[in-house]
N, C-alpha and C. Protein backbone atom coordinates (compact mmCIF):
# COMPACT_ATOMS: atom_id res chain seq x y z
N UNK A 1 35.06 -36.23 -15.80
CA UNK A 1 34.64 -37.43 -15.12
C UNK A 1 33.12 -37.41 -15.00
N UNK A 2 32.05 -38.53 -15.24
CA UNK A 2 31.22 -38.61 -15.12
C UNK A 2 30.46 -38.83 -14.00
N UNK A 3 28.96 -38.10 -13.72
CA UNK A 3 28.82 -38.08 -12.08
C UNK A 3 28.52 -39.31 -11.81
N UNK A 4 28.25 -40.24 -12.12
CA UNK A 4 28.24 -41.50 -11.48
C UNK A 4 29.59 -41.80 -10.92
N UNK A 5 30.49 -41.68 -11.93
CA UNK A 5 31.75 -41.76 -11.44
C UNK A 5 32.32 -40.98 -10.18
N UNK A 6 31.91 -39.74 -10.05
CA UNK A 6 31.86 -38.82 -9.02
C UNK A 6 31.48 -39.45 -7.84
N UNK A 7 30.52 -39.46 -8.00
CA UNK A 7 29.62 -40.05 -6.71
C UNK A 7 30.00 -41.40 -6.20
N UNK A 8 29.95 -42.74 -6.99
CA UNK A 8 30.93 -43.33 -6.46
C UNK A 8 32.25 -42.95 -5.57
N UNK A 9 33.08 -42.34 -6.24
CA UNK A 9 34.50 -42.09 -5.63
C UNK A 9 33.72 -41.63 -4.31
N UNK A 10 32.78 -40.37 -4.22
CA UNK A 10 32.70 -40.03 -2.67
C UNK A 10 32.01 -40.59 -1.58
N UNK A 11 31.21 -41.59 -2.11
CA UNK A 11 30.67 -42.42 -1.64
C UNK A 11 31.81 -43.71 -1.13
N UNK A 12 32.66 -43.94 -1.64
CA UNK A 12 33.55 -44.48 -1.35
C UNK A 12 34.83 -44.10 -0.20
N UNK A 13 34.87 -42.75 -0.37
CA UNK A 13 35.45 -41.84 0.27
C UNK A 13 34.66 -41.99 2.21
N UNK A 14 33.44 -41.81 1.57
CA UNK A 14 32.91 -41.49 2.62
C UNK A 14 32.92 -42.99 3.63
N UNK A 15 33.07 -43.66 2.94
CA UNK A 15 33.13 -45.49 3.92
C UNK A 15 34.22 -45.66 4.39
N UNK A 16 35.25 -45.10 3.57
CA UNK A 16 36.45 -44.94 4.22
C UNK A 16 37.03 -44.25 5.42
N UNK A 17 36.00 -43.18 5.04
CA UNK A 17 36.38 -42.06 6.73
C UNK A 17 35.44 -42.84 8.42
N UNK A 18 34.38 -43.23 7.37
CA UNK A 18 33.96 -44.28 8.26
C UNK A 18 34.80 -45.28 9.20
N UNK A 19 35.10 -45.92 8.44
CA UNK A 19 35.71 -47.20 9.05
C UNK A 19 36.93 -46.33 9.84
N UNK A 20 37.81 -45.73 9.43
CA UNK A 20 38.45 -44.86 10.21
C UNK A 20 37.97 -44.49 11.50
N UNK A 21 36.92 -43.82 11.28
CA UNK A 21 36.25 -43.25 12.20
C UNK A 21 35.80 -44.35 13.42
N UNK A 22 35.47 -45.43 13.18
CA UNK A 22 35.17 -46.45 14.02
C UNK A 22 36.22 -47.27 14.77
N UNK A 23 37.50 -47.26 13.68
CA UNK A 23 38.45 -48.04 14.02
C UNK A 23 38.95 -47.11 15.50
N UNK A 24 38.55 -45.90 15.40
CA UNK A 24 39.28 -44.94 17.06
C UNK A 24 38.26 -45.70 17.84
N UNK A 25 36.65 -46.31 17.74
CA UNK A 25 35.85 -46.53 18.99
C UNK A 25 36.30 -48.21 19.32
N UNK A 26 36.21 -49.26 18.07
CA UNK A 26 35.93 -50.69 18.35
C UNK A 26 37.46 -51.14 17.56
N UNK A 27 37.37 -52.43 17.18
CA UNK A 27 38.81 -52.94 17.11
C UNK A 27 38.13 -53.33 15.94
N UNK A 28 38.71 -53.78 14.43
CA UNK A 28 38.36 -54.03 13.32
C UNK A 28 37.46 -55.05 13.38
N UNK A 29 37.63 -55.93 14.03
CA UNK A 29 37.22 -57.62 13.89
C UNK A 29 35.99 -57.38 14.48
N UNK A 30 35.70 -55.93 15.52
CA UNK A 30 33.97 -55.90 15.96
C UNK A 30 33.34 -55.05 14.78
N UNK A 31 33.92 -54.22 14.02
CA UNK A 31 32.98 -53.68 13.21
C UNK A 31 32.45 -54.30 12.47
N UNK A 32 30.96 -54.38 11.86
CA UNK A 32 30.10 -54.48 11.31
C UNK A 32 29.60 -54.05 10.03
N UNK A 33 28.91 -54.74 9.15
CA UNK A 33 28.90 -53.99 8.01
C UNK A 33 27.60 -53.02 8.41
N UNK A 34 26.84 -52.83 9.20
CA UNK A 34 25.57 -52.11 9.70
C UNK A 34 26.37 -51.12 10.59
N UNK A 35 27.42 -51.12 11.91
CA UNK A 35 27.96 -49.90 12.09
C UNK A 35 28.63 -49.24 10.63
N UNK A 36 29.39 -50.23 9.83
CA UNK A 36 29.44 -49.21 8.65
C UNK A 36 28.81 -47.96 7.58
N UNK A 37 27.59 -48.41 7.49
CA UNK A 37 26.66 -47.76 6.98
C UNK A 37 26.39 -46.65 7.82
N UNK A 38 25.74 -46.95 9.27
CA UNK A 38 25.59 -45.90 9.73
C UNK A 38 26.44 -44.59 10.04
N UNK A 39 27.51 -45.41 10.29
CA UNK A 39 29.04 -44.40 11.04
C UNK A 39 28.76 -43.39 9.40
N UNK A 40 29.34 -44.07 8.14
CA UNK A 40 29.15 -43.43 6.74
C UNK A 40 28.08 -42.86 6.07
N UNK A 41 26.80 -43.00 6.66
CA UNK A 41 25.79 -42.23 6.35
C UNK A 41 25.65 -42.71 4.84
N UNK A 42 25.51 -44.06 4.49
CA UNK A 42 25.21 -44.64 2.99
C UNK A 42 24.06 -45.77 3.24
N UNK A 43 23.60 -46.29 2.32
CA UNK A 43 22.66 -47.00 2.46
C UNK A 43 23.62 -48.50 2.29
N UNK A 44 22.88 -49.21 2.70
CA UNK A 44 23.47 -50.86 2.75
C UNK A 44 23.84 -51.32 0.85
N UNK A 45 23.16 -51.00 0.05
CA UNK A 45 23.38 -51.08 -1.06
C UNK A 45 24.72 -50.01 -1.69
N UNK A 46 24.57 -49.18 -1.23
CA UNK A 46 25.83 -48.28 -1.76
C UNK A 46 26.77 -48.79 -1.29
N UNK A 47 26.65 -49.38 0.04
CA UNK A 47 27.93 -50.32 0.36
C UNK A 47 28.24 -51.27 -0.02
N UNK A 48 27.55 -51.99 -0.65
CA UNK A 48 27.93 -53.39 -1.20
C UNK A 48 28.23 -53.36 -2.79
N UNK A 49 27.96 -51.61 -3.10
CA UNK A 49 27.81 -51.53 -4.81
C UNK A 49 29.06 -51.47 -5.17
N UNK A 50 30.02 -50.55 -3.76
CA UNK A 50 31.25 -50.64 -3.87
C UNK A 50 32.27 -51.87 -3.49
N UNK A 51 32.02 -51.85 -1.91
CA UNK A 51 33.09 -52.96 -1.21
C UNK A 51 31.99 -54.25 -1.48
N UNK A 52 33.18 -55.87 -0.86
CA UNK A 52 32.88 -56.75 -1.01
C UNK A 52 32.73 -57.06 0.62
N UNK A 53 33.80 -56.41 1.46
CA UNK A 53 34.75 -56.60 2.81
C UNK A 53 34.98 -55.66 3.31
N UNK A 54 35.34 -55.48 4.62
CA UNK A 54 35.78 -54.12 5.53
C UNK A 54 37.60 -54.30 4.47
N UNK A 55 38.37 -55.20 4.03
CA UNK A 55 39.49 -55.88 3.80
C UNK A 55 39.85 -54.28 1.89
N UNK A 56 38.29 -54.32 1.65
CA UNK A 56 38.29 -53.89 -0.06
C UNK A 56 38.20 -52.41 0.48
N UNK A 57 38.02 -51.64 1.60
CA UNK A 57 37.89 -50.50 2.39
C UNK A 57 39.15 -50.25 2.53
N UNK A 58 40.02 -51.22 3.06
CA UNK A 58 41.60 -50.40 3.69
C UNK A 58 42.26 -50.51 1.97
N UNK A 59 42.09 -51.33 0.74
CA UNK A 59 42.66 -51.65 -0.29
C UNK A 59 42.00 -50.59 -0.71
N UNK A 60 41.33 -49.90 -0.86
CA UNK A 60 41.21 -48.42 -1.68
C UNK A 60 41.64 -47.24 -0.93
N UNK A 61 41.72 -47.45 0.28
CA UNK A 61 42.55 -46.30 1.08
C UNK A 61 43.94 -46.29 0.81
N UNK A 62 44.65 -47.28 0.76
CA UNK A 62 45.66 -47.30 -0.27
C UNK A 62 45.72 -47.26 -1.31
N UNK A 63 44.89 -47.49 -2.02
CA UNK A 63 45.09 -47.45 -3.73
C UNK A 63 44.87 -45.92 -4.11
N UNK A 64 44.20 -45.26 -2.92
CA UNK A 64 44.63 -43.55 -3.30
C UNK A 64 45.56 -42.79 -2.92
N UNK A 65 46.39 -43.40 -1.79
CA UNK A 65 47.68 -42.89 -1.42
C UNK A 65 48.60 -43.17 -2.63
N UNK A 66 48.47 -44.32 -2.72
CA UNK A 66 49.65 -44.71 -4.05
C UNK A 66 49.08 -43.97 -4.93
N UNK A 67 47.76 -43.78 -5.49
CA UNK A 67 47.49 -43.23 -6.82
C UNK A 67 47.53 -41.73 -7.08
N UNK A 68 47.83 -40.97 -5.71
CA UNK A 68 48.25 -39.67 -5.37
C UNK A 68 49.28 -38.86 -5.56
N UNK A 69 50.76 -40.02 -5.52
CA UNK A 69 52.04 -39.85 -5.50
C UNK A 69 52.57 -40.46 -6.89
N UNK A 70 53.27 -39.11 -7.25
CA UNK A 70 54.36 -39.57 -7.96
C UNK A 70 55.24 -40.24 -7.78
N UNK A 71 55.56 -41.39 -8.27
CA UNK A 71 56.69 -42.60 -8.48
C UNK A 71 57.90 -41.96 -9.34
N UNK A 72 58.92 -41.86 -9.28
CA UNK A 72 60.27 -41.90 -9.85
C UNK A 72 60.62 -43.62 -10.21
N UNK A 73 60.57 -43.67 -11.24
CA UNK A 73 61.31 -44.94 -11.65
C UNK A 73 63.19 -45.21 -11.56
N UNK A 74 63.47 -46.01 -10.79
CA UNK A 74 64.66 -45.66 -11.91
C UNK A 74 65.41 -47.29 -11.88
N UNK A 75 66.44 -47.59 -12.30
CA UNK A 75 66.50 -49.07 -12.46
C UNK A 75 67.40 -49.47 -11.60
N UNK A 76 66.93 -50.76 -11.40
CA UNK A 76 67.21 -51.58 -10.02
C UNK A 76 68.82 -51.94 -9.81
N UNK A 77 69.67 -51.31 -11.30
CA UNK A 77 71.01 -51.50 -10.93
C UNK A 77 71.46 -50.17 -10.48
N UNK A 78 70.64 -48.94 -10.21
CA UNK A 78 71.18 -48.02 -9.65
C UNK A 78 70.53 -47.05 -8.15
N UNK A 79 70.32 -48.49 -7.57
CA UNK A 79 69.92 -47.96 -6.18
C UNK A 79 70.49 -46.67 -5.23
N UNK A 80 72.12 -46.98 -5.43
CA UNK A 80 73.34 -46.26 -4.96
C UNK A 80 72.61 -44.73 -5.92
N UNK A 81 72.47 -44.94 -6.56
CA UNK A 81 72.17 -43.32 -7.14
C UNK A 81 71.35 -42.70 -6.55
N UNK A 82 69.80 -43.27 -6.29
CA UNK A 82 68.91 -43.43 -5.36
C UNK A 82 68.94 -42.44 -4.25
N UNK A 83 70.16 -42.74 -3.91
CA UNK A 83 70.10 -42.61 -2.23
C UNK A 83 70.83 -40.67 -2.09
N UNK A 84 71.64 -40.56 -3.81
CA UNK A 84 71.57 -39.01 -3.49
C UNK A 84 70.35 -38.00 -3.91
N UNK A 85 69.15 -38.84 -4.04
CA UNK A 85 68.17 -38.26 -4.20
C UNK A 85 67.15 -38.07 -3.05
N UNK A 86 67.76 -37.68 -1.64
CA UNK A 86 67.38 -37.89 -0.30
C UNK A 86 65.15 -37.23 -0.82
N UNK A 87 65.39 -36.01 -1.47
CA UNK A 87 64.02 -35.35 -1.80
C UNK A 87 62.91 -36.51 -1.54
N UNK A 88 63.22 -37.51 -2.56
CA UNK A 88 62.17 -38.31 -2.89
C UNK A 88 61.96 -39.31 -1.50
N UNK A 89 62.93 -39.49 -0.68
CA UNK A 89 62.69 -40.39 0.55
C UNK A 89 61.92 -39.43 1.27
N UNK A 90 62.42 -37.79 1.33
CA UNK A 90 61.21 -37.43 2.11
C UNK A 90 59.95 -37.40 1.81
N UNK A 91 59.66 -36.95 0.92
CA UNK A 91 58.48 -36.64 0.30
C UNK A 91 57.39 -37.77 0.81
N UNK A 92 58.20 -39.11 0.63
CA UNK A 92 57.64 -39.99 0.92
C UNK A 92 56.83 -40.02 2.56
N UNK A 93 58.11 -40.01 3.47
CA UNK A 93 57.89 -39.71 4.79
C UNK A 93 56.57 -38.81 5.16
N UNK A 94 56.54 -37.49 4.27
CA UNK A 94 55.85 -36.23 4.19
C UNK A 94 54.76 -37.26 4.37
N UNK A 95 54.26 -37.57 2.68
CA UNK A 95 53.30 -38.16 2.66
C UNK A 95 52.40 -39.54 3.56
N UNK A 96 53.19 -39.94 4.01
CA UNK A 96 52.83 -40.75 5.07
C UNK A 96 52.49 -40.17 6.71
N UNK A 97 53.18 -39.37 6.74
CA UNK A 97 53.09 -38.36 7.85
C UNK A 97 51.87 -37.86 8.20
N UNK A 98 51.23 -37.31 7.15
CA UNK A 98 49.81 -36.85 6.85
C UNK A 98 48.82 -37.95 7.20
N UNK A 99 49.38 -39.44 7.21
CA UNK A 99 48.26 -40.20 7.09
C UNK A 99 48.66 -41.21 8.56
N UNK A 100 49.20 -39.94 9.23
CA UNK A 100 50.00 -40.92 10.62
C UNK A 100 48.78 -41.56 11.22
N UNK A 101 47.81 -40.87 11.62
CA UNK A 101 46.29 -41.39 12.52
C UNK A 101 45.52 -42.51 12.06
N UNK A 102 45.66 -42.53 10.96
CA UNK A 102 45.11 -43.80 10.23
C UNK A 102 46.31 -44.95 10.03
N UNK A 103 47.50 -44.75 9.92
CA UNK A 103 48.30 -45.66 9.47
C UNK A 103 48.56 -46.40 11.60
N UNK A 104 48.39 -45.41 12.24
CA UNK A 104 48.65 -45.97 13.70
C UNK A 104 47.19 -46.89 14.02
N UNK A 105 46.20 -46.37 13.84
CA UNK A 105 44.74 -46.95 13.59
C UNK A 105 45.13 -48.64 13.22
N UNK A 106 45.57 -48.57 12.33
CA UNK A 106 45.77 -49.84 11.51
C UNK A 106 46.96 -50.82 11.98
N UNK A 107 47.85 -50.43 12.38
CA UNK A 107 48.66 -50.87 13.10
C UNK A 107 48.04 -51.41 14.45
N UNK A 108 47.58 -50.49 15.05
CA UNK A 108 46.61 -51.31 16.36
C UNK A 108 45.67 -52.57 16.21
N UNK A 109 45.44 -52.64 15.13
CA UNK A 109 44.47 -53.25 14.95
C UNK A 109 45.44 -54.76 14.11
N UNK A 110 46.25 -54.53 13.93
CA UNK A 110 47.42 -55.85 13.67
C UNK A 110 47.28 -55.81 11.86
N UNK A 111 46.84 -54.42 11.18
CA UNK A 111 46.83 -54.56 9.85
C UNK A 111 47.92 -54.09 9.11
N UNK A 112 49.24 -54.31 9.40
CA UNK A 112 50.52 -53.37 9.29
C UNK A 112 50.58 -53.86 8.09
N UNK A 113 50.06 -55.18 7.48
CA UNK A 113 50.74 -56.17 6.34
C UNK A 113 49.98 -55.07 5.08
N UNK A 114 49.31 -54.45 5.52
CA UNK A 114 48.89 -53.16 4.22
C UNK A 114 50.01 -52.34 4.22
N UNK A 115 50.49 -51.94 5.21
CA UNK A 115 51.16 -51.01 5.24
C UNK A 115 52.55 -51.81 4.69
N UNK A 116 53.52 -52.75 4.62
CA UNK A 116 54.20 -53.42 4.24
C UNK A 116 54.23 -53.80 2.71
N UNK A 117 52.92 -54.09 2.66
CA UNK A 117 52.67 -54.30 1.06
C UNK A 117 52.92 -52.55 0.75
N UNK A 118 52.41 -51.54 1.00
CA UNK A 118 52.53 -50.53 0.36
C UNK A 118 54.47 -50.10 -0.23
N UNK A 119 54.92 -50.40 1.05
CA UNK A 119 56.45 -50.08 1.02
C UNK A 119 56.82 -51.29 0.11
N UNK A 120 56.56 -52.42 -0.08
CA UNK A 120 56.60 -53.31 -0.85
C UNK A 120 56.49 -52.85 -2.38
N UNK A 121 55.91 -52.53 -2.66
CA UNK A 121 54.83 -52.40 -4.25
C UNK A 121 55.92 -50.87 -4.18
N UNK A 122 55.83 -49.88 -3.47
CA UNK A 122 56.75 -48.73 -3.87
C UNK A 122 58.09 -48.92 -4.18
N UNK A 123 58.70 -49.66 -3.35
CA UNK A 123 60.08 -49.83 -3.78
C UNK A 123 60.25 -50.82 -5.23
N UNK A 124 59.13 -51.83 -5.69
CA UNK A 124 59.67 -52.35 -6.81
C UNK A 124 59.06 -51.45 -7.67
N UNK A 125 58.25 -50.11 -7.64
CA UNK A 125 57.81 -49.34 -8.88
C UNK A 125 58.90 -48.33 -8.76
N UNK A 126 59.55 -48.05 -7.74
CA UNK A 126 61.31 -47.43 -8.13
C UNK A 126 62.44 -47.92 -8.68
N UNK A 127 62.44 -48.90 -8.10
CA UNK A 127 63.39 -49.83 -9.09
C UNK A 127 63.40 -50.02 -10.46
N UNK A 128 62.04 -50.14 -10.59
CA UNK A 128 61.56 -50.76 -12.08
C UNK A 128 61.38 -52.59 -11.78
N UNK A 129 61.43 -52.97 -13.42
CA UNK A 129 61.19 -54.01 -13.51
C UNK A 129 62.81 -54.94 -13.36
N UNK A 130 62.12 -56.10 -12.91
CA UNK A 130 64.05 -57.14 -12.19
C UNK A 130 63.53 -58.47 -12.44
N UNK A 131 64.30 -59.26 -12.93
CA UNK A 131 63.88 -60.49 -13.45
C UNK A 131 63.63 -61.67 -12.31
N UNK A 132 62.82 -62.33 -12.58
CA UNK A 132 62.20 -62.90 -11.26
C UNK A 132 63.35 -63.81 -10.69
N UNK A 133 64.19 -64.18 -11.52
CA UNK A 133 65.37 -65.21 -10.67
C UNK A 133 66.17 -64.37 -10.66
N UNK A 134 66.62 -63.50 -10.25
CA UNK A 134 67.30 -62.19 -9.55
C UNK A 134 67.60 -62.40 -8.59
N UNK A 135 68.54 -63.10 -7.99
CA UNK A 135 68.88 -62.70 -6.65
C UNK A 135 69.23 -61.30 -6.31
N UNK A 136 69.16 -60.40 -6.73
CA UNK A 136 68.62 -58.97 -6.48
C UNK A 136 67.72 -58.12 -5.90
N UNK A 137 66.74 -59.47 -6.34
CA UNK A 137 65.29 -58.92 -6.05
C UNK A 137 65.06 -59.00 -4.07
N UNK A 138 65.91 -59.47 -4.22
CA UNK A 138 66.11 -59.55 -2.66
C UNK A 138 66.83 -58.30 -1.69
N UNK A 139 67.51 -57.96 -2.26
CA UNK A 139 67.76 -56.70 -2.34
C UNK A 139 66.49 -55.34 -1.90
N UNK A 140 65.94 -55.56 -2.97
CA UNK A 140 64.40 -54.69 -2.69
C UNK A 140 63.85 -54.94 -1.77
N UNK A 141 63.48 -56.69 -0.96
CA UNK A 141 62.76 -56.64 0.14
C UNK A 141 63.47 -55.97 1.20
N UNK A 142 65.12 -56.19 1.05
CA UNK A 142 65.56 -55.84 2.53
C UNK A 142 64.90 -54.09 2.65
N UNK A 143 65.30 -53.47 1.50
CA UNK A 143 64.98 -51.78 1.75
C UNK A 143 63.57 -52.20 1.81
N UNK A 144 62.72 -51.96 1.77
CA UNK A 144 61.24 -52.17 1.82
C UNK A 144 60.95 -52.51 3.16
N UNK A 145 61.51 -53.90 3.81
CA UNK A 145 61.97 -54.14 4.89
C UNK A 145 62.19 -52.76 5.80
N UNK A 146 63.05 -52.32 5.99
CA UNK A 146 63.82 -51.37 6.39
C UNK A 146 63.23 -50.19 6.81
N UNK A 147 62.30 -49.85 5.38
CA UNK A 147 61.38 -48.79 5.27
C UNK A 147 60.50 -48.55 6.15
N UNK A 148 59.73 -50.11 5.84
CA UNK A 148 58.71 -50.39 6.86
C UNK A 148 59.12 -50.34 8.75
N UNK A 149 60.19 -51.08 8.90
CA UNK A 149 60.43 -51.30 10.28
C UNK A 149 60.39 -49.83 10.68
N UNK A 150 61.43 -48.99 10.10
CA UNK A 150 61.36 -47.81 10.30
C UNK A 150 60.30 -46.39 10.55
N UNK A 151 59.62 -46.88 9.82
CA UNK A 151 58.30 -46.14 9.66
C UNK A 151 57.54 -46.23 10.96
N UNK A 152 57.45 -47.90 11.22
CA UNK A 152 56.38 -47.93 12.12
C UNK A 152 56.71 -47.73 13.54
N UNK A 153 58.16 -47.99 13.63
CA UNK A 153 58.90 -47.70 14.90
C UNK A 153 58.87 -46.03 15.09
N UNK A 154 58.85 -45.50 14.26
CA UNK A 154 58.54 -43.81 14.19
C UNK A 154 57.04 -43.46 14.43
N UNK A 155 56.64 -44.36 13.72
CA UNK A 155 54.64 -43.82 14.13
C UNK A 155 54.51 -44.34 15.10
N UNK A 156 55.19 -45.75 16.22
CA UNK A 156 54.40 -46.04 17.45
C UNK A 156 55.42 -44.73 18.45
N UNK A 157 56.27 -44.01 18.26
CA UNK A 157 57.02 -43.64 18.85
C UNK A 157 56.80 -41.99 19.30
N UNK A 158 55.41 -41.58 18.40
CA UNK A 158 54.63 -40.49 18.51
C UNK A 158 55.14 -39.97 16.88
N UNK A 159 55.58 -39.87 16.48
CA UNK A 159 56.37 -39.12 15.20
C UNK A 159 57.26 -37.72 15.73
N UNK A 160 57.92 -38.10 16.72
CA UNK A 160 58.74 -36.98 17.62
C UNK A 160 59.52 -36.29 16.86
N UNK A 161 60.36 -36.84 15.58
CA UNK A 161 60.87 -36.36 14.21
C UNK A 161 60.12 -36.06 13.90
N UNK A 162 60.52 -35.08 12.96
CA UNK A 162 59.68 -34.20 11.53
C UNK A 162 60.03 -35.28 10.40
N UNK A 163 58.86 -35.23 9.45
CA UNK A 163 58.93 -36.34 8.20
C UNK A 163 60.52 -35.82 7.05
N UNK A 164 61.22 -34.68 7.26
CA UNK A 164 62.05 -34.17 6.84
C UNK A 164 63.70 -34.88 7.37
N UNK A 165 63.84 -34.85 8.81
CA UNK A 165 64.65 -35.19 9.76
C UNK A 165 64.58 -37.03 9.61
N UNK A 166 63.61 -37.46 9.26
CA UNK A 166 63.59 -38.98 9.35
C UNK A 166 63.99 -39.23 8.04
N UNK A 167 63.76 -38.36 6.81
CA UNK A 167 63.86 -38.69 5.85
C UNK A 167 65.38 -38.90 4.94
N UNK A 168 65.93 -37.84 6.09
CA UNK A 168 67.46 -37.90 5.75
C UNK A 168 68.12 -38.60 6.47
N UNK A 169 67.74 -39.12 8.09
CA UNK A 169 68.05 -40.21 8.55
C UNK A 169 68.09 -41.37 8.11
N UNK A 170 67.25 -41.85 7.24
CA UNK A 170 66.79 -43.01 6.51
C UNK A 170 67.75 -43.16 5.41
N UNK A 171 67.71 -41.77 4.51
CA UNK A 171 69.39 -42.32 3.50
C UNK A 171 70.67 -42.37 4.22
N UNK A 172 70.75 -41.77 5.26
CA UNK A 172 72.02 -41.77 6.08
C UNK A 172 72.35 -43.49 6.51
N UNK A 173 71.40 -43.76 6.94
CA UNK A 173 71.32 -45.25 7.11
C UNK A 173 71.69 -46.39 6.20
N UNK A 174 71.17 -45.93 4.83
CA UNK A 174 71.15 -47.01 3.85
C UNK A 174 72.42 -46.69 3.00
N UNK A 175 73.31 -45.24 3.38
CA UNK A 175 74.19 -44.83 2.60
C UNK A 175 75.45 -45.78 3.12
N UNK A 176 74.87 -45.87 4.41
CA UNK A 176 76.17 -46.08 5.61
C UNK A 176 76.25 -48.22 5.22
N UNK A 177 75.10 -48.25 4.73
CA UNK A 177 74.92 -49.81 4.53
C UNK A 177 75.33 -50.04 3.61
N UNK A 178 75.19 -49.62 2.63
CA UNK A 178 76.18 -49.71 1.11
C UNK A 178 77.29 -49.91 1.16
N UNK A 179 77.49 -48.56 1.41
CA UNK A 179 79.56 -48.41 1.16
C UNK A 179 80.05 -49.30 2.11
């Protein structure tokens, strides 16, 4: 990778821990693109070389969670199979788990619809691809749905479960909804 390329990414990195970092003092809608800079220790131009918006900040904080994790594909007529693959629901959990302080951050702040889109966009890159007049595809929102409600009712709830214990709760749930 080339150091421009380098440096970008951590420079990017670093706006991100920022805004994080601010989102524990002020509420999104007061931060500033000038507390940004400072909180991140970048110049006003490095910020704008990257982001457009505080909005293009939380969209690359996700776009490295997703771009972190391995996806399992598998196709959308075999969900039921899915579900004896409990591993991959945790893993998931795991991974979100790790990012509980920021994902509660964001939630306070009324930005859950990132977090929704994420469970969104994951469940149709498991599925695979489903033809758009699918009444199927409906199907996917409810789990996605599900995912999400679940999730966040667990992160406002302290995460009193282990990401392991929720994770098998969660197929227990969707096993019990099937059959």
């Amino acid at each position: 990778m080339r150091y421009g390329t380098k440096e970008n990414i951590r420079v990017k990195k670093q706006i991100v821990d920022g805004l994080f970092s601010l989102l524990k003092k002020k509420a999104f809608t007061d931060i500033s693109v000038s507390d940004l800079i400072k909180e991140s220790s970048v110049s006003r131009s490095s910020y704008y070389r990257n982001f457009y918006n505080k909005e293009e900040i939380i969209d690359f904080y996700f776009d490295n969670i997703r771009d972190s994790e391995e996806i399992t594909t598998i196709s959308s007529n075999d969900l039921v199979s899915f579900l004896d693959q409990p591993h991959l629901i945790t893993e998931a959990f795991i991974s979100l788990y790790q990012e509980k302080d920021n994902l509660i951050l964001l939630l306070e702040n009324r930005l859950g619809d990132y977090i929704y889109g994420l469970f969104n966009e994951r469940v149709m890159n498991i599925a695979g691809d489903m033809p758009a007049q699918s009444i199927d595809r409906y199907k996917l929102y409810f789990y996605s749905g599900a995912a999400y409600s679940f999730l966040v009712n667990w992160l406002k709830d302290g995460c009193i479960e282990s990401p392991e214990v929720m994770g098998k709760q969660f197929i227990m749930y969707l096993k019990n909804g099937i059959q």
